[in-house]
Protein backbone atom coordinates (compact mmCIF):
# COMPACT_ATOMS: atom_id res chain seq x y z
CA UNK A 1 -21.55 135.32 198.76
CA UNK A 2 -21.08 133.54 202.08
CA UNK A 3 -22.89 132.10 204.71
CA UNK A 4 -25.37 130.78 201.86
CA UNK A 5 -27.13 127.19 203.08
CA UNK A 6 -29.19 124.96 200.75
CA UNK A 7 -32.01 123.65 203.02
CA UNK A 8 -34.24 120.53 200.98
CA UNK A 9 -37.49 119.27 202.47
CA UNK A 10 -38.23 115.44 201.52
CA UNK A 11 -40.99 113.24 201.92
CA UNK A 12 -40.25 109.75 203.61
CA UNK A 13 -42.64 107.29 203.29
CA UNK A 14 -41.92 104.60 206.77
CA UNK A 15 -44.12 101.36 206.90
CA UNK A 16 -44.15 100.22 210.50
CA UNK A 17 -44.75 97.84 212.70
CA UNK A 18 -47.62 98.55 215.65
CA UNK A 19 -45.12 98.75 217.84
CA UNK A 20 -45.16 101.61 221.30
CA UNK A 21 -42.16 103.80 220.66
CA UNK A 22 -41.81 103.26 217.58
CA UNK A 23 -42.86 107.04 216.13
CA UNK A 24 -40.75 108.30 219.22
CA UNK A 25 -37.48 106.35 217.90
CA UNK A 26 -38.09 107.77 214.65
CA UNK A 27 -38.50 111.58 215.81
CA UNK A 28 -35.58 111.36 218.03
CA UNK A 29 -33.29 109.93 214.69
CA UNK A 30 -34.66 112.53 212.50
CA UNK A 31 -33.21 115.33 215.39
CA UNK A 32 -30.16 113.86 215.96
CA UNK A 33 -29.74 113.38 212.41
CA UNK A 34 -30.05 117.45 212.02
CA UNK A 35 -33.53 117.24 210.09
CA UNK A 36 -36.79 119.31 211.33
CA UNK A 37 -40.22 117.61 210.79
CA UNK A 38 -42.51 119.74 209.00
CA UNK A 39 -45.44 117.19 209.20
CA UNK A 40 -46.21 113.86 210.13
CA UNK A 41 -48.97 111.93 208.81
CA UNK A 42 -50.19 107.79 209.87
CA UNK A 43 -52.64 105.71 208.81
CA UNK A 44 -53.33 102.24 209.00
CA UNK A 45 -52.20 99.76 206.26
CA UNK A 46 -54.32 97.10 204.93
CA UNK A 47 -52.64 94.53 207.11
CA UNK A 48 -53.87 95.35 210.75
CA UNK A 49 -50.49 94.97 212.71
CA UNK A 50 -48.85 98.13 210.27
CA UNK A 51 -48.83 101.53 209.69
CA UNK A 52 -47.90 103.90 207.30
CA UNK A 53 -45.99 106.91 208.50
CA UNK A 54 -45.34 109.84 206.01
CA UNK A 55 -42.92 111.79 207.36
CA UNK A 56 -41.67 115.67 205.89
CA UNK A 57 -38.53 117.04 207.01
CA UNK A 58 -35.87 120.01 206.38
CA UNK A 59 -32.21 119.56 206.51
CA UNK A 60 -29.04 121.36 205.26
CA UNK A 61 -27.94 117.92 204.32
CA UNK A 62 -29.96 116.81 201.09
CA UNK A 63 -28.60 112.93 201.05
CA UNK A 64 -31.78 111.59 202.26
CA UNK A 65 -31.12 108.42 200.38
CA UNK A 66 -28.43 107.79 203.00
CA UNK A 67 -30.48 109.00 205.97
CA UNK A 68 -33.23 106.68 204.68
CA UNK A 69 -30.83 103.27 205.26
CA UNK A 70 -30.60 104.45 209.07
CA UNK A 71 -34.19 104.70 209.35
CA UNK A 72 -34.20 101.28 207.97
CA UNK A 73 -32.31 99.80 210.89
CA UNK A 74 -34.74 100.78 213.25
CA UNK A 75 -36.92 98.14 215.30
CA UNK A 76 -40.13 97.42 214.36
CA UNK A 77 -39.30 99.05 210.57
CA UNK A 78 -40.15 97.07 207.73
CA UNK A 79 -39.89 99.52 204.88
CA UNK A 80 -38.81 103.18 204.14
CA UNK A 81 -39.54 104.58 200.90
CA UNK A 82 -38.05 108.17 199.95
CA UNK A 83 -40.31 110.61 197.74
CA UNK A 84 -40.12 110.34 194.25
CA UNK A 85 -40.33 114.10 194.13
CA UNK A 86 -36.79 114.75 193.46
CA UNK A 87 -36.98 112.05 190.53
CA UNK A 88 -40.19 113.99 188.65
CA UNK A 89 -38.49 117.03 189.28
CA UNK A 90 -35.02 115.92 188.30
CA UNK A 91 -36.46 114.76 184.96
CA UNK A 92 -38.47 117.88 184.61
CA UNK A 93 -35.25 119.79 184.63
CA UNK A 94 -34.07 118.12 181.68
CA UNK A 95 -37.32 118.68 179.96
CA UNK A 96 -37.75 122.35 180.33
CA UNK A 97 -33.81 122.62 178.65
CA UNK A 98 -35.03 120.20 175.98
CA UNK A 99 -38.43 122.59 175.19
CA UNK A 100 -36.41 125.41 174.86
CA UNK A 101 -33.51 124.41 173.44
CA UNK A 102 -35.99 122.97 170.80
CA UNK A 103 -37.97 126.57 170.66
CA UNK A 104 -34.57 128.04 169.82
CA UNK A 105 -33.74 126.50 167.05
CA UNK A 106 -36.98 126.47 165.65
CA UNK A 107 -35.98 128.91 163.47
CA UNK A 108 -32.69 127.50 161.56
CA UNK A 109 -34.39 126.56 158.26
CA UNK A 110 -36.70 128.84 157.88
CA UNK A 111 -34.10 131.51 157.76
CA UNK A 112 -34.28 130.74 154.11
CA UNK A 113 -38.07 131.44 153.78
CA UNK A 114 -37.42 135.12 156.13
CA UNK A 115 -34.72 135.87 153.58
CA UNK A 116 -37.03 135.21 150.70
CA UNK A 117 -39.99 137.30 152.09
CA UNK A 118 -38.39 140.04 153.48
CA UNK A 119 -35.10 140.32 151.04
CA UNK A 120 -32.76 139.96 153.87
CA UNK A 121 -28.85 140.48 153.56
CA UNK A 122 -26.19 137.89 154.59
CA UNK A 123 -25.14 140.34 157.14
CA UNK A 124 -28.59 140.56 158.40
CA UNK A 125 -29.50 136.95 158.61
CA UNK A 126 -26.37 136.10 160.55
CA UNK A 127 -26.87 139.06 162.82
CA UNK A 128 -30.21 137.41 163.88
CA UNK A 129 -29.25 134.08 164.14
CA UNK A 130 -26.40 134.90 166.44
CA UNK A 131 -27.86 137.62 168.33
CA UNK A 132 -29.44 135.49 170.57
CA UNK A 133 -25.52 133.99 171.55
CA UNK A 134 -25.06 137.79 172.67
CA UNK A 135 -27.96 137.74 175.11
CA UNK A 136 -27.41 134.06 176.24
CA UNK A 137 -23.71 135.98 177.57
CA UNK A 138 -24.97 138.04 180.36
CA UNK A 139 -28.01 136.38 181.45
CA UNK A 140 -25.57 132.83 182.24
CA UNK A 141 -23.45 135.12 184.19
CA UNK A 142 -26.30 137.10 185.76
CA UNK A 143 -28.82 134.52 186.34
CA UNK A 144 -25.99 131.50 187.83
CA UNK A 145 -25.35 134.00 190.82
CA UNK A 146 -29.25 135.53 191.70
CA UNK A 147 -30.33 132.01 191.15
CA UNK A 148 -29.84 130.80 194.63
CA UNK A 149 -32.84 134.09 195.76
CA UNK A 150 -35.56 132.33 193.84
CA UNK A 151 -37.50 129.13 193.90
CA UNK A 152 -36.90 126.65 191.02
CA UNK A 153 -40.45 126.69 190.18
CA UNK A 154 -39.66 130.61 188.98
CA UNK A 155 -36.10 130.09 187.30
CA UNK A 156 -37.58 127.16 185.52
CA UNK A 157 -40.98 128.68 184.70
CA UNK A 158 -39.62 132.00 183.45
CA UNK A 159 -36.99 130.48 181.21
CA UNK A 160 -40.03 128.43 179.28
CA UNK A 161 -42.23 131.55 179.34
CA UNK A 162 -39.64 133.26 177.77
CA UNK A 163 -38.84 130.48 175.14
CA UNK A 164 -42.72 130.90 174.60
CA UNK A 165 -42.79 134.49 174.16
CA UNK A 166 -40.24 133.95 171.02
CA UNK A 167 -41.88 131.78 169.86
CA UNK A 168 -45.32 133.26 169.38
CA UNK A 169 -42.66 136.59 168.20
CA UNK A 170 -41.78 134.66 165.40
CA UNK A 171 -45.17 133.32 164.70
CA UNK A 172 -46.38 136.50 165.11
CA UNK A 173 -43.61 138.75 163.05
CA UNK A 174 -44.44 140.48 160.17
CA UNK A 175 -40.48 142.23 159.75
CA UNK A 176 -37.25 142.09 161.05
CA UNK A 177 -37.63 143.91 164.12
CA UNK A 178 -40.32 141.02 165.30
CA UNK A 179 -37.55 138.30 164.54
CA UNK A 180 -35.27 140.19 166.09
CA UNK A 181 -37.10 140.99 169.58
CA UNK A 182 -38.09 137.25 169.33
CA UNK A 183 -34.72 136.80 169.12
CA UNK A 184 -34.02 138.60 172.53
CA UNK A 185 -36.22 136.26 174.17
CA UNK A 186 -34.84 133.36 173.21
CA UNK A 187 -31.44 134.21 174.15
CA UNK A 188 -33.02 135.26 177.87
CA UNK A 189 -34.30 131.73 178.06
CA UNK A 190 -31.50 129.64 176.63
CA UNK A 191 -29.45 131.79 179.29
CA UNK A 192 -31.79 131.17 182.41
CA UNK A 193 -31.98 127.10 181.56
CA UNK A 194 -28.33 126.83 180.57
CA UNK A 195 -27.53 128.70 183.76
CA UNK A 196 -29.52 126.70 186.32
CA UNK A 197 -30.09 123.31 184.39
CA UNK A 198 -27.13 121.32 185.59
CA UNK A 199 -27.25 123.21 189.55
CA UNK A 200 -30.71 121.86 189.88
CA UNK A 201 -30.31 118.45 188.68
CA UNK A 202 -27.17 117.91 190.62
CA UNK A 203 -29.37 118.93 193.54
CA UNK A 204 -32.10 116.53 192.84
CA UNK A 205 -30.46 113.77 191.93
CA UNK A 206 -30.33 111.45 194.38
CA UNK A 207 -26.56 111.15 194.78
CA UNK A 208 -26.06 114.61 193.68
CA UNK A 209 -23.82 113.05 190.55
CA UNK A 210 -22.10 116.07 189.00
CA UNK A 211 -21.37 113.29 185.43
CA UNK A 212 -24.39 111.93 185.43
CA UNK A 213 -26.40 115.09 186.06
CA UNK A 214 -24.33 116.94 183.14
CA UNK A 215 -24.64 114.32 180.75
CA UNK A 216 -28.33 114.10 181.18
CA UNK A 217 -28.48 117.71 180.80
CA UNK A 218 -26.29 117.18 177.86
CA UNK A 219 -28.29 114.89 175.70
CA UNK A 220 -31.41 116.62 176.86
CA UNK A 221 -29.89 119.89 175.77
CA UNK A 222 -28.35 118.49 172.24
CA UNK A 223 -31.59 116.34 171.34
CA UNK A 224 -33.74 120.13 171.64
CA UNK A 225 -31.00 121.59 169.05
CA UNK A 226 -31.33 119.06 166.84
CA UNK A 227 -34.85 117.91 166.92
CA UNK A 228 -36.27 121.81 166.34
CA UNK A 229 -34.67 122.02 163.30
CA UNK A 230 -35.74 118.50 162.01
CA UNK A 231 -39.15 119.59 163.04
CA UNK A 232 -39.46 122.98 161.63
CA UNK A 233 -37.68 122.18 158.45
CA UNK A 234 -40.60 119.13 157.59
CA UNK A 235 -43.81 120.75 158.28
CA UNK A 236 -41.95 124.41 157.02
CA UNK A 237 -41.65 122.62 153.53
CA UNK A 238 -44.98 120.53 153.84
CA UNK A 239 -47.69 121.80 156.42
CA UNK A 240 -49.97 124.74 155.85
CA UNK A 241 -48.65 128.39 157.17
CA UNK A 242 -45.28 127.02 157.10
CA UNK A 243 -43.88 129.98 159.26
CA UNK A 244 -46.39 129.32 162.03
CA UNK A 245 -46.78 125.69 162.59
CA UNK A 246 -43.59 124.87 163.99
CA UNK A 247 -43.94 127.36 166.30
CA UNK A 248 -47.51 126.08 167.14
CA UNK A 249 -46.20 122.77 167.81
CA UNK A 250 -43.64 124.02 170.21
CA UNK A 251 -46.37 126.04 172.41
CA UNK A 252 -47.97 122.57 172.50
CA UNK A 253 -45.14 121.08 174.06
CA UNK A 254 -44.13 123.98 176.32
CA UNK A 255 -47.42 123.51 178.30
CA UNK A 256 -46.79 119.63 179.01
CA UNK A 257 -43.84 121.43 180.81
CA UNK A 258 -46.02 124.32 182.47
CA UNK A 259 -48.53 122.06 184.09
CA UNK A 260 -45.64 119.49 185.33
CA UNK A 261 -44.10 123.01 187.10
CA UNK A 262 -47.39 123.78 188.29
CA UNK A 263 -47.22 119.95 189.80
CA UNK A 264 -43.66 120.52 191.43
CA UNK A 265 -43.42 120.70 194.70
CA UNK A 266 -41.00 123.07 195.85
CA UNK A 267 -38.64 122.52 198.26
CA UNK A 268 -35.14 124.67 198.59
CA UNK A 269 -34.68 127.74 199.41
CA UNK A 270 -31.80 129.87 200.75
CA UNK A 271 -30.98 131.34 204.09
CA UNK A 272 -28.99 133.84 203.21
CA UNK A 273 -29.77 136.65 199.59
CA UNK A 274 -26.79 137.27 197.43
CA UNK A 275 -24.93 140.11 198.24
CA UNK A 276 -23.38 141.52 195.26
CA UNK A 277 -23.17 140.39 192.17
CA UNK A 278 -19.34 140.10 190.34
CA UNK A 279 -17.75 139.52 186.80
CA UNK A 280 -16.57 136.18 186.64
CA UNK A 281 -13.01 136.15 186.61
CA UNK A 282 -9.47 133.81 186.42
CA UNK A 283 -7.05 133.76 188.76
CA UNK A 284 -3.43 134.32 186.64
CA UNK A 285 -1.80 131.03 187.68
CA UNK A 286 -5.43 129.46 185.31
CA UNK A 287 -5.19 131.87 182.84
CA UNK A 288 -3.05 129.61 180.97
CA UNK A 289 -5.52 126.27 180.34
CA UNK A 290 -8.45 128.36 180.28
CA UNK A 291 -7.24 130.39 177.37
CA UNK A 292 -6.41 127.06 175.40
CA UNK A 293 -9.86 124.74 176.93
CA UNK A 294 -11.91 127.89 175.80
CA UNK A 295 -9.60 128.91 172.31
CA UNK A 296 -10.71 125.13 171.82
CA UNK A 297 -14.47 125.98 172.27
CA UNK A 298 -14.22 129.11 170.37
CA UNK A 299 -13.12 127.77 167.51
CA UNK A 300 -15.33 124.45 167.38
CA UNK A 301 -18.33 126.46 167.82
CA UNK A 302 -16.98 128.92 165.14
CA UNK A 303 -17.27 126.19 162.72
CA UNK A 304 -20.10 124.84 163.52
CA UNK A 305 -22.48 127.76 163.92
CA UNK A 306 -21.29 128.11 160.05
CA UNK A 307 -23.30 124.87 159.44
CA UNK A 308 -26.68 125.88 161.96
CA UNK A 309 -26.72 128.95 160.09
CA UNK A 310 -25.70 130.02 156.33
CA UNK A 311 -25.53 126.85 155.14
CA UNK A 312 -29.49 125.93 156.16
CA UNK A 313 -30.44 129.30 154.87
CA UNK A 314 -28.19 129.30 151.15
CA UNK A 315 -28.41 125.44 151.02
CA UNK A 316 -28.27 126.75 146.95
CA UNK A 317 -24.98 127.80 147.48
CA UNK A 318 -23.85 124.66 148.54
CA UNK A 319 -25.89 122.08 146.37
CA UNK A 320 -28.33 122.66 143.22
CA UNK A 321 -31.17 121.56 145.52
CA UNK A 322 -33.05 123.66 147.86
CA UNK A 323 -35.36 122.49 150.64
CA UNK A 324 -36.09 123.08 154.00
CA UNK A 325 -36.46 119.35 154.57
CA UNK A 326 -33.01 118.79 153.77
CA UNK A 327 -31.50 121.49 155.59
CA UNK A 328 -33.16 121.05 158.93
CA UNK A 329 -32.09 117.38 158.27
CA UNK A 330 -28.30 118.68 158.15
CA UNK A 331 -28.66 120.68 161.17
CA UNK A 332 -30.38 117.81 162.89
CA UNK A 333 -27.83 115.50 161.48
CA UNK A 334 -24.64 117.64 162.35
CA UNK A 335 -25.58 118.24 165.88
CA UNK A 336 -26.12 114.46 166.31
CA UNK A 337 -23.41 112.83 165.06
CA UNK A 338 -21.25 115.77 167.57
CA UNK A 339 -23.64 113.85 170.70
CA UNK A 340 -23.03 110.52 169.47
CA UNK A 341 -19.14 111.30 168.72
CA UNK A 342 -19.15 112.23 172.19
CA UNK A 343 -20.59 109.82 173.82
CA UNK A 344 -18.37 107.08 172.08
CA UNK A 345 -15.27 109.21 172.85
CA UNK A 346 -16.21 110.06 176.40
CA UNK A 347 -13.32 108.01 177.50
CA UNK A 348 -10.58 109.06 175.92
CA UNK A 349 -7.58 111.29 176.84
CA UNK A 350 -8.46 114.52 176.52
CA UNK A 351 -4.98 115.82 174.16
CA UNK A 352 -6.79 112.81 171.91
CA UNK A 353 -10.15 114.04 172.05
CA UNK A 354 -8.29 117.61 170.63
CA UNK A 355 -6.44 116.02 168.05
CA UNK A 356 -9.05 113.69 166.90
CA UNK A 357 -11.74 116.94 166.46
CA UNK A 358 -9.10 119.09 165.08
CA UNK A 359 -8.21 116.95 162.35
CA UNK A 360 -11.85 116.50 161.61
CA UNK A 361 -12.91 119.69 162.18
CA UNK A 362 -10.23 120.41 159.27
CA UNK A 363 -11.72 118.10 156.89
CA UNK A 364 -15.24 118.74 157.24
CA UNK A 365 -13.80 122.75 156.33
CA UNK A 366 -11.97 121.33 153.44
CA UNK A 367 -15.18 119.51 151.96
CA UNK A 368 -16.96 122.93 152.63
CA UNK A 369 -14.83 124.64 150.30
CA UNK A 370 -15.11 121.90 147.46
CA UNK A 371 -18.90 121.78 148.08
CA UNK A 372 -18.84 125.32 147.06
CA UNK A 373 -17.19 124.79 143.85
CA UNK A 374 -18.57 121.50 142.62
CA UNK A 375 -22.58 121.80 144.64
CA UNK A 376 -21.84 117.64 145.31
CA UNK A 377 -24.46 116.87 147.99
CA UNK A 378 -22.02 114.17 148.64
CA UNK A 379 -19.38 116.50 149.61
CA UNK A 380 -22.27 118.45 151.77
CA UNK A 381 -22.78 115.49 153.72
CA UNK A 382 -19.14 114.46 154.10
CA UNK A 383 -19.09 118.60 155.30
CA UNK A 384 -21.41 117.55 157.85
CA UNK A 385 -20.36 114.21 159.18
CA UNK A 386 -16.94 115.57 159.57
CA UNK A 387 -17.65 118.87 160.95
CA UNK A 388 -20.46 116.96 163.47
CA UNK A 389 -17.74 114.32 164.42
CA UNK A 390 -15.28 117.29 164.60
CA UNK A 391 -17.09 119.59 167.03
CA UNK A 392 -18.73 116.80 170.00
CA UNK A 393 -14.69 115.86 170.64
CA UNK A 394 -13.16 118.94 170.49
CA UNK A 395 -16.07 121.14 172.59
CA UNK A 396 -16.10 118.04 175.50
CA UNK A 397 -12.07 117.38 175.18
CA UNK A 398 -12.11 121.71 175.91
CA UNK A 399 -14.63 121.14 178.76
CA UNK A 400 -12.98 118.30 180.30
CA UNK A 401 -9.78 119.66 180.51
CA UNK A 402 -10.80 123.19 182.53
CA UNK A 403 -12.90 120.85 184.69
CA UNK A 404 -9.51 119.40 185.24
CA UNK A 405 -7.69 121.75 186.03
CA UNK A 406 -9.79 123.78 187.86
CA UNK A 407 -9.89 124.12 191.91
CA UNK A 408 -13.33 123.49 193.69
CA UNK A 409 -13.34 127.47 194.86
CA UNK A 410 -12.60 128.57 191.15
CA UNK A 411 -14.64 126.28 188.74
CA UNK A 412 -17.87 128.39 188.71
CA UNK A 413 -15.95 131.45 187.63
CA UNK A 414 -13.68 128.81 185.21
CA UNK A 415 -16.68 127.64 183.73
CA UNK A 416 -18.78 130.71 183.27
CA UNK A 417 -16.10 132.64 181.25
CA UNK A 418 -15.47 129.58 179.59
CA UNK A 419 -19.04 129.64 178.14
CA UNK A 420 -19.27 133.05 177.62
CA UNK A 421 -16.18 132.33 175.00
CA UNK A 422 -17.63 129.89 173.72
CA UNK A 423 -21.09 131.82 172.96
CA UNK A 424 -18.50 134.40 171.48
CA UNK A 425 -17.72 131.74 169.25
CA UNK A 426 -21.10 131.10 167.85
CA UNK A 427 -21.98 134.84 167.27
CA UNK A 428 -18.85 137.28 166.51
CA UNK A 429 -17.12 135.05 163.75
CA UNK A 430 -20.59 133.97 161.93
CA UNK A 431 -21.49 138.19 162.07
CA UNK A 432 -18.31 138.68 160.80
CA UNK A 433 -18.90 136.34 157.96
CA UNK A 434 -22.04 138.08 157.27
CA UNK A 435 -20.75 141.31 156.68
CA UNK A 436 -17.49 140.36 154.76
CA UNK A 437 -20.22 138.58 152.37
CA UNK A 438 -21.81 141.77 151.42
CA UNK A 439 -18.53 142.83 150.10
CA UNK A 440 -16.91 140.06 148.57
CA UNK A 441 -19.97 137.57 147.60
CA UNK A 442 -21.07 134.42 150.27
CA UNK A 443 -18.79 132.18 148.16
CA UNK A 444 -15.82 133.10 148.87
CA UNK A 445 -16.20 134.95 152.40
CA UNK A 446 -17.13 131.71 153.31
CA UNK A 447 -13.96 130.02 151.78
CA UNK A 448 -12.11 132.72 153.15
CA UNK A 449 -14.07 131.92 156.95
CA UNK A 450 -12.92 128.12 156.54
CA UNK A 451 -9.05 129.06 155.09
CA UNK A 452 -8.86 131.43 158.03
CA UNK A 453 -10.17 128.77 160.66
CA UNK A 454 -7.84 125.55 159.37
CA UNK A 455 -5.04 128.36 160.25
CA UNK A 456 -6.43 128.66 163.48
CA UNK A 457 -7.03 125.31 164.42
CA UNK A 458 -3.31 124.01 163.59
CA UNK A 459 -1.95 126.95 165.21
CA UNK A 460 -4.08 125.24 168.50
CA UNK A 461 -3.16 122.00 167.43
CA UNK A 462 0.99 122.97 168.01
CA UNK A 463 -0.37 124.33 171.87
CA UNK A 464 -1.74 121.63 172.37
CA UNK A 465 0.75 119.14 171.45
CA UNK A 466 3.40 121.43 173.40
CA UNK A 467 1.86 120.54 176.52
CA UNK A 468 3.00 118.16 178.54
């Protein structure tokens, strides 16, 4: 892919004086600053002696914010506004993630009610809740490289359409092959928004800030996962048609974000179509921080797709109780303390961000397996606040340190195999689990799951305190 040129049109609002050559002086900066006006509009302000001069223009250079100060220095200028296009559409961004990051997770306590009705096996119900970690794979890889071809307006609109069309699947299903086909969807849509989300905001935020833009994307991202769950386990438990409503509620919310794409102005486009499209790949000299950043993520995620699936749908097997209030509480709860955990971290070394998750990571599996033998929901929610407080340290110490580490020309490739391990992660392990379940009862595959894992995480632990 070369050759490929990002060219933004932006709206600058110029309040003038009524001054000859004034619209000349502007024109001529515009030129010389490598812009082409689109349109130019005037009219007169309510004070006589101004003007108001809206101004569109195309450049390669998208820093209007800075081209806006030279425009300020002009004679006779006495304000310059930039559009607040970029700042709906920014915002939007994070809002379309949120929906269906929301839509997706929908499901998580009402796995137990699918179970119920259609007399699903362990092996089953994890196969369905991870599927969709299978299909988010290669449509991040596919999507973050054809992205660039097509309007945002269309990567954004599809990925919601697509988070719609599971959801009215689910709504809809009457076996397992609709929850699995709804399923599919989801996974396509996770995988378009997770693999455009923080490209576009980056692009239309005003200072293009790569933190600031991923952390947005971040909380918008975690506050879907953990608010779908909280939602559908409530009304799934106390509104009518419990395995519809939730799903109602989303399409409610997915068309606030259809008519605010419908409202987006458009404005980027690429000279040049992809070429070719490539695996993702690591250079050897990387091979060696990648494989312990994304081990890292692997094994986090491992754990705690352990705690957004079985344990919402066989809450019984943890606790005497069984509700879906409670369990999409713990999912909500587990993937909120990992945000907040995060966020309070967020400036620590990363070999302490590692150690601190490991260690809790290890203690939230070590209440799991006495939850199992003694059903305390005390010990459940120590299993959660550990595991939650385990995972947001761990997963961002992992990210931060193959952001560090990687070169300019290499991150993209870095960081999509990075996430495909890490959607690995969430799927093979908790399939695995499934399966071994059927043979040996949940119980103890599950004891055996968190045995195997402490393993893994201290053999981790020793790489990571190896390196310097």
């Amino acid at each position: 892919m070369k050759g490929l040129r990002t060219l933004l049109t932006q709206t600058i609002s110029i309040l003038v004086q009524n001054q000859p050559g004034v619209l000349a002086q502007l024109s001529d900066l515009f030129v010389r600053g490598g812009y082409n006006i689109e349109e130019i509009k005037a009219r007169k302000h309510k004070k006589t002696n101004l003007t108001k001069i809206k101004i569109a223009a195309t450049g390669v250079d998208n820093s209007f914010e800075s081209f806006a100060v030279q425009l300020g220095n002009v004679s006779h200028v006495i304000r310059v506004d930039v559009s607040r296009q970029h700042q709906y559409s920014f915002w939007l961004v994070a809002y379309s993630l949120f929906i269906t990051l929301l839509g997706t997770n929908l499901p998580a306590p009402l796995y137990a009610l699918y179970r119920e009705k259609w007399q699903m096996s362990p092996s089953t119900m994890t196969f369905i809740y991870a599927l969709y970690a299978l299909i988010v794979i290669p449509t991040i890889i596919l999507v973050a490289q054809i992205c660039k071809k097509w309007e945002r307006k269309k990567v954004l609109f599809s990925g919601v359409l697509l988070s719609v069309f599971g959801s009215i699947g689910f709504a809809l299903s009457d076996g397992i092959g609709g929850l699995i086909v709804s399923r599919v969807f989801q996974g396509l849509s996770v995988g378009i928004l997770n693999g455009v989300a923080v490209t576009f905001m980056t692009e239309l935020h005003p200072n293009q800030d790569k933190q600031k833009s991923a952390f947005i994307a971040a909380i918008a991202g975690t506050l879907g996962n953990a608010i779908g769950p909280l939602i559908s386990g409530f009304l799934g438990e106390y509104a009518p048609y419990p395995l519809q409503f939730s799903y109602i509620m989303h399409l409610l919310l997915a068309m606030v974000g259809f008519i605010g794409l419908r409202l987006m102005v458009e404005d980027i486009k690429a000279t040049e179509r992809v070429t070719s499209l490539h695996l993702p790949s690591v250079d050897r000299e990387f091979q060696r921080p990648f494989l312990l950043a994304s081990s890292t993520s692997f094994l986090s995620w491992g754990i705690m797709s352990l705690m957004l699936s079985v344990m919402p749908t066989y809450l019984n097997l943890f606790t005497h109780q069984s509700s879906l209030s409670l369990s999409g509480t713990m999912v909500a709860l587990v993937l909120g303390i990992s945000t907040i955990h995060q966020i309070i971290l967020r400036k620590q070394p990363v070999k302490r961000l590692i150690i601190i998750g490991y260690i809790l990571l290890v203690l939230g599996l070590l209440c799991m397996i006495f939850t199992l033998l003694t059903k305390s929901l005390i010990l459940l929610f120590l299993t959660t606040l550990f595991i939650g407080m385990g995972n947001g340290p761990s997963y961002a110490g992992s990210l931060a340190y193959l952001n560090k580490m990687s070169t300019d020309d290499i991150r993209a490739n870095m960081t999509s195999y990075f996430f495909v391990v890490t959607y690995l992660g969430i799927s093979i392990p908790i399939i695995t689990l499934g399966y071994i379940g059927q043979w040996i009862g949940l119980t103890y595959a599950i004891q055996t799951y968190s045995c195997i894992m402490i393993g893994l995480i201290i053999l981790s632990l020793l790489s990571w305190l190896r390196k310097k």
